[in-house]
Protein backbone atom coordinates (compact mmCIF):
# COMPACT_ATOMS: atom_id res chain seq x y z
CA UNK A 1 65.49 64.21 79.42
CA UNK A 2 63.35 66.82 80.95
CA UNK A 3 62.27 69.52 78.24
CA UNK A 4 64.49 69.67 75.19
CA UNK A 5 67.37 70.62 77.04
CA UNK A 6 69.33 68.47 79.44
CA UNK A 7 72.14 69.66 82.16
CA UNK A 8 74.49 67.39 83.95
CA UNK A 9 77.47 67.70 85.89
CA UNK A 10 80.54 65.25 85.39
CA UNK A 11 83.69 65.94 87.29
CA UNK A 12 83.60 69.73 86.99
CA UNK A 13 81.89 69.52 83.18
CA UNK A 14 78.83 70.74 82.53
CA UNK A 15 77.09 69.16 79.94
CA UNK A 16 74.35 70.61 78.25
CA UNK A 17 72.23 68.85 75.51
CA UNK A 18 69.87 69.65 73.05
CA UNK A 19 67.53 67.16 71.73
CA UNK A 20 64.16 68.46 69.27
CA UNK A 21 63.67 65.94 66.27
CA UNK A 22 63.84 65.51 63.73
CA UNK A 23 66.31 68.13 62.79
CA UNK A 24 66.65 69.87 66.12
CA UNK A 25 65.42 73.42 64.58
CA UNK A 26 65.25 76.00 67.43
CA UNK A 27 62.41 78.40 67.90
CA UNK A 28 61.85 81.24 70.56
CA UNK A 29 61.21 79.35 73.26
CA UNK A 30 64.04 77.25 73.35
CA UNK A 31 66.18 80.88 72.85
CA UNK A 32 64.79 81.38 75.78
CA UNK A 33 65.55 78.53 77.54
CA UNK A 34 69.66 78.38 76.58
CA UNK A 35 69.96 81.85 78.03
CA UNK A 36 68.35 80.86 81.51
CA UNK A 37 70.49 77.67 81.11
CA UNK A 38 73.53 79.42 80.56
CA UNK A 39 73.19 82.52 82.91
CA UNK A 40 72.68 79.79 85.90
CA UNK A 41 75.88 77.90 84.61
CA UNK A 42 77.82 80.99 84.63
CA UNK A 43 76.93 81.32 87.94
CA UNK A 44 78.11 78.14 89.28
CA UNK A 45 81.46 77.90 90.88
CA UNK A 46 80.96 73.74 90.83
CA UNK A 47 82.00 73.78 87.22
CA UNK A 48 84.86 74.83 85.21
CA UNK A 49 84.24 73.75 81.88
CA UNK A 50 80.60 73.60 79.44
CA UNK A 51 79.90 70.91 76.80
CA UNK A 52 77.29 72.13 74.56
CA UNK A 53 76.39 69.10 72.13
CA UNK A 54 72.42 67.63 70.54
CA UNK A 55 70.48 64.98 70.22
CA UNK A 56 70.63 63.55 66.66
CA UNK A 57 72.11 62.99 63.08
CA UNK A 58 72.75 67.05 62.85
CA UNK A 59 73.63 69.30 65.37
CA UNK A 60 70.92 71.83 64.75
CA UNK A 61 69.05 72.73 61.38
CA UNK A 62 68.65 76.48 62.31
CA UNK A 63 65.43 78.82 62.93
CA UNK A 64 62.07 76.91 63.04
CA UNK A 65 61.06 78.26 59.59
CA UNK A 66 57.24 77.99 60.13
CA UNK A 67 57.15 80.10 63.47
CA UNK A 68 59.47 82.71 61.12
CA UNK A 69 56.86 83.05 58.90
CA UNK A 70 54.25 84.31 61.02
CA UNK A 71 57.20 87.62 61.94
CA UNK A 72 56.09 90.86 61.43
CA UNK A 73 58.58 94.04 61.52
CA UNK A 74 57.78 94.64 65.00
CA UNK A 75 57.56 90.88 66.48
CA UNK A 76 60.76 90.36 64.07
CA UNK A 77 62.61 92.75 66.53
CA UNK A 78 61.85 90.87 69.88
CA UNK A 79 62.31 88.00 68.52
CA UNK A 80 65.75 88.98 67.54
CA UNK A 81 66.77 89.77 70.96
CA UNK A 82 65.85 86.65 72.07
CA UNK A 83 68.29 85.07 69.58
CA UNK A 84 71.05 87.85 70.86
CA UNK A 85 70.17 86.76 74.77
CA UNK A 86 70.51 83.32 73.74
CA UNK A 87 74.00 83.30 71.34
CA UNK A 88 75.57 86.07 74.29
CA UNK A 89 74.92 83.79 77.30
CA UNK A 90 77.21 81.23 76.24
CA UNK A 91 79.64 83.77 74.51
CA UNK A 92 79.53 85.91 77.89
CA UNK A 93 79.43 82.36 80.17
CA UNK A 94 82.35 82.82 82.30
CA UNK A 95 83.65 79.40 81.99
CA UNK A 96 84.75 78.04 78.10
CA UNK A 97 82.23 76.43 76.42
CA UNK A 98 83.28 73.72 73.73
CA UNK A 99 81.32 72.74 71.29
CA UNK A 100 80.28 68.98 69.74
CA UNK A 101 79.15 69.01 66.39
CA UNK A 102 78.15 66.77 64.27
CA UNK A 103 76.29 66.43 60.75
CA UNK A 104 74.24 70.07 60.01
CA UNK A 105 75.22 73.64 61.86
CA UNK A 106 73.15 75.66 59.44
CA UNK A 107 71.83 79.54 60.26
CA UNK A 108 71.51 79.60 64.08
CA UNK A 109 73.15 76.43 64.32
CA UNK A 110 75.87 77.62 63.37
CA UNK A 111 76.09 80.93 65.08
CA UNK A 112 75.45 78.40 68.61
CA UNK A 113 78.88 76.93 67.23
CA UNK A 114 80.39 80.16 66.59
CA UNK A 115 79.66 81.31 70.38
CA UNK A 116 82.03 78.36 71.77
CA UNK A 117 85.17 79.31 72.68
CA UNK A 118 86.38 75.50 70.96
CA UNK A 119 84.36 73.47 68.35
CA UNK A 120 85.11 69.64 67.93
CA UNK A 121 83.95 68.66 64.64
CA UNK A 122 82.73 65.03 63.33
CA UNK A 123 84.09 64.23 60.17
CA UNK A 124 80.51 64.49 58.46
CA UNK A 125 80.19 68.00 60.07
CA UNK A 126 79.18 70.60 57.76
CA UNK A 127 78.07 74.33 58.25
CA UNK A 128 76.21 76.93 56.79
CA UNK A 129 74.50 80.30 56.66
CA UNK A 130 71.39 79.98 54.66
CA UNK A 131 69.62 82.75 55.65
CA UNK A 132 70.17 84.59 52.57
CA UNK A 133 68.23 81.58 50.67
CA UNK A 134 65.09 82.83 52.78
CA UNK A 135 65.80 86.58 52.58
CA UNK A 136 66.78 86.95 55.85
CA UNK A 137 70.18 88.66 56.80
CA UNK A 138 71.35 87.09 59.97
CA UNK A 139 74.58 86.01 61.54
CA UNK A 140 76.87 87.88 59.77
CA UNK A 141 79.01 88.97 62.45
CA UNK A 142 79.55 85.50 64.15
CA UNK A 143 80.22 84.30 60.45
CA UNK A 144 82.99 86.70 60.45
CA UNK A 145 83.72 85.96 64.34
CA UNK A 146 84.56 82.59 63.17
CA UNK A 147 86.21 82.77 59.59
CA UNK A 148 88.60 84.72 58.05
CA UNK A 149 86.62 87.43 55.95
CA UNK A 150 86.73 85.88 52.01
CA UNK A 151 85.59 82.28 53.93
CA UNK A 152 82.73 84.34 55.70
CA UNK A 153 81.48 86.44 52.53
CA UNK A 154 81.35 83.17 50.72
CA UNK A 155 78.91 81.31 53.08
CA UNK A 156 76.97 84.44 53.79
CA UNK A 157 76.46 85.53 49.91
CA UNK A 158 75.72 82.26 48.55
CA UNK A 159 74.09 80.34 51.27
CA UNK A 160 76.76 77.31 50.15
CA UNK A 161 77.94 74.68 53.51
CA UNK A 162 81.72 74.59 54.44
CA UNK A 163 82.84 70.99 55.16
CA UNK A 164 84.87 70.47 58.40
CA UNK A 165 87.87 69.75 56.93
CA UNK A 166 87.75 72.88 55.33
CA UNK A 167 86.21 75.06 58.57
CA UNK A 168 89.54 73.31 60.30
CA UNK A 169 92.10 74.68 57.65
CA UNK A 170 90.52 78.00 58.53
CA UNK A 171 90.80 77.62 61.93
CA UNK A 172 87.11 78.02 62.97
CA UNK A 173 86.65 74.19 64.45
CA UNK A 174 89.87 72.74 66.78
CA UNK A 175 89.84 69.26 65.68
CA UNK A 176 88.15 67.25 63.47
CA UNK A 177 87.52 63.49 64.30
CA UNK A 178 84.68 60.67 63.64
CA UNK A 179 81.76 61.01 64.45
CA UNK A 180 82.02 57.70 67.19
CA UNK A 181 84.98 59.81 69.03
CA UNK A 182 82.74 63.22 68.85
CA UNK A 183 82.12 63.13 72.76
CA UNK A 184 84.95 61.40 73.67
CA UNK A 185 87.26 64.14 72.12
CA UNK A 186 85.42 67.29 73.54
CA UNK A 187 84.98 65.88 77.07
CA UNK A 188 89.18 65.21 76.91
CA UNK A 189 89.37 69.31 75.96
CA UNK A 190 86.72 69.70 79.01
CA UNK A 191 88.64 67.66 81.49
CA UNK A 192 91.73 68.99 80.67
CA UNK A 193 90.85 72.37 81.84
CA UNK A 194 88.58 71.54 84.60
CA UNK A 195 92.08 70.35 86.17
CA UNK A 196 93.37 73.92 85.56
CA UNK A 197 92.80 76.46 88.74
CA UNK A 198 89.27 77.67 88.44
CA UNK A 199 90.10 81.31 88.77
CA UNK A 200 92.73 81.70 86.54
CA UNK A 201 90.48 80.13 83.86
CA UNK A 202 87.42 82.32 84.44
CA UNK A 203 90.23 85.04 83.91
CA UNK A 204 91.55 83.90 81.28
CA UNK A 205 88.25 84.01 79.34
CA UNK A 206 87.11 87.18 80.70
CA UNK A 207 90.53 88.61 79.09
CA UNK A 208 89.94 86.88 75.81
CA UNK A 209 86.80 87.98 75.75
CA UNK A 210 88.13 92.05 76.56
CA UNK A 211 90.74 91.63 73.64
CA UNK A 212 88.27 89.49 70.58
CA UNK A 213 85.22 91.70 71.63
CA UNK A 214 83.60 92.20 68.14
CA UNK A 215 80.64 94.18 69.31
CA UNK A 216 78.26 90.90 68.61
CA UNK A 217 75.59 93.05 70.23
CA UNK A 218 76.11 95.99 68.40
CA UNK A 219 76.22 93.59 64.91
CA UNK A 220 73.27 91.34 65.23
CA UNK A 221 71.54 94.84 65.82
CA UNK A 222 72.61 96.34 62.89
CA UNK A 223 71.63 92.56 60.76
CA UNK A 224 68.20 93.23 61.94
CA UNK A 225 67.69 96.86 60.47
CA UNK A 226 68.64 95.24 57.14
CA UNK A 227 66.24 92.25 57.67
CA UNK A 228 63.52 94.86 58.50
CA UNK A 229 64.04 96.58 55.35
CA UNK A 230 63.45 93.22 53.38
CA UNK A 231 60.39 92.81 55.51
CA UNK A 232 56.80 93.95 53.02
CA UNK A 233 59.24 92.74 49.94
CA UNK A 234 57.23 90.02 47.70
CA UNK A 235 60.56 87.98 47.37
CA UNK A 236 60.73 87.45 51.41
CA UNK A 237 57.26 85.94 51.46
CA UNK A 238 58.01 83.84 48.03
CA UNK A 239 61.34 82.78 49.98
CA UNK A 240 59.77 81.59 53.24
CA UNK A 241 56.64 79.75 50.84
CA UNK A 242 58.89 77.71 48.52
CA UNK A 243 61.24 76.14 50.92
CA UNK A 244 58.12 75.25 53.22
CA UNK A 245 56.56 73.93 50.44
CA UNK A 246 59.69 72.24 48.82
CA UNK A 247 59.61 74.08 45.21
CA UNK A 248 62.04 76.65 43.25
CA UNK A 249 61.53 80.44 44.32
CA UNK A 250 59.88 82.51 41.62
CA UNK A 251 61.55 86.11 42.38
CA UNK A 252 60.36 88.67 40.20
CA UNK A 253 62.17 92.04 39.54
């Protein structure tokens, strides 16, 4: 595997993997890197379907916590937009993207899950928004992209995981299977519709995309403002110190 990111082509399928151990946490650069990925796949008339799956016990832990505590208000903002770039390539990728997760989809893990147009679940699969743990307000709007509203308010206000099982009676994953099928299952969905005609599928997403447009843009924008206000606040610095250093937070009022 070249870089952290791999791309191969099987019978139509793209298949792009992520590999950064331990926990495959994400930081700017490899923003950066999905959105090139995923503007050149969209591109591509050679493929009809993307695979987006990682390297790993857990699909992806989230943020790289020690480059987000070096943000200030203004480097905050552009690093934002490279989170947007990355989460709206895939949503905007004109060919359906299904997603393989197993184990941990926590903060932007989960909103890279939330950005598939299908999510295959391991049995073990678990996800979560713990931003709010590390007073950060982020990913509310793909949170309520992928749940219905009470199931999105609850992982957003207390930071809590949903299991798979329950993320499938919601709707927000398509199957649920073990982990030892995980591939298996989402390259079936895959080849299934890279036997569909090409154009007609491209359509098909540009149209679902026209009618379930929920103004991610316009959203993530409006999550920043509020993380900007919390930016200069004692309890976002106390936040960001405890977990790196593995101890209870100590918020004062």
């Amino acid at each position: 595997m070249m870089g952290k990111i791999d791309v191969r082509i099987e019978n139509r399928v793209a298949v792009v993997a992520y590999s950064n151990p331990p926990v495959n946490a994400t930081d700017s650069r490899d923003y950066d890197e999905f959105t090139r990925i995923f503007r050149e796949l969209d591109q591509r008339s050679d493929i009809s379907a993307v695979v987006l799956c990682t390297e790993g016990k857990g699909f992806m832990a989230g943020n790289d916590i020690k480059e987000l505590k070096t943000h200030t208000p203004e480097g905050h903002a552009a690093y934002q937009q490279r989170l947007i770039d990355a989460f709206e390539s895939i949503c905007d990728c004109r060919h359906p993207v299904i997603g393989a997760v197993q184990g941990y989809a926590l903060g932007a893990g989960f909103v890279f899950a939330a950005c598939c147009d299908m999510v295959v679940a391991s049995e073990d699969a678990y996800f979560a928004l713990p931003e709010i743990t590390l007073a950060v307000i982020s990913g509310v709007g793909y949170a309520l992209k992928m749940l219905p509203e009470c199931a999105a308010r609850y992982i957003c206000l207390t930071g809590k995981p949903l299991g798979a099982k329950e993320m499938l009676n919601f709707g927000a994953v398509n199957r649920v299977v073990s982990r030892d099928k995980l591939m298996e299952e989402t390259m079936e969905i895959a080849g299934n519709i890279a036997k569909l005609p090409p154009n007609t599928v491209t359509c098909m997403k540009e149209l679902l995309n026209q009618h379930c447009n929920n103004e991610h843009r316009r959203k993530f924008k409006l999550e920043d403002a509020y993380t900007g206000r919390l930016f200069g606040l004692p309890e976002k610095q106390e936040a960001v110190n405890a977990f790196l250093e593995k101890r209870e937070p100590n918020y004062k009022s």
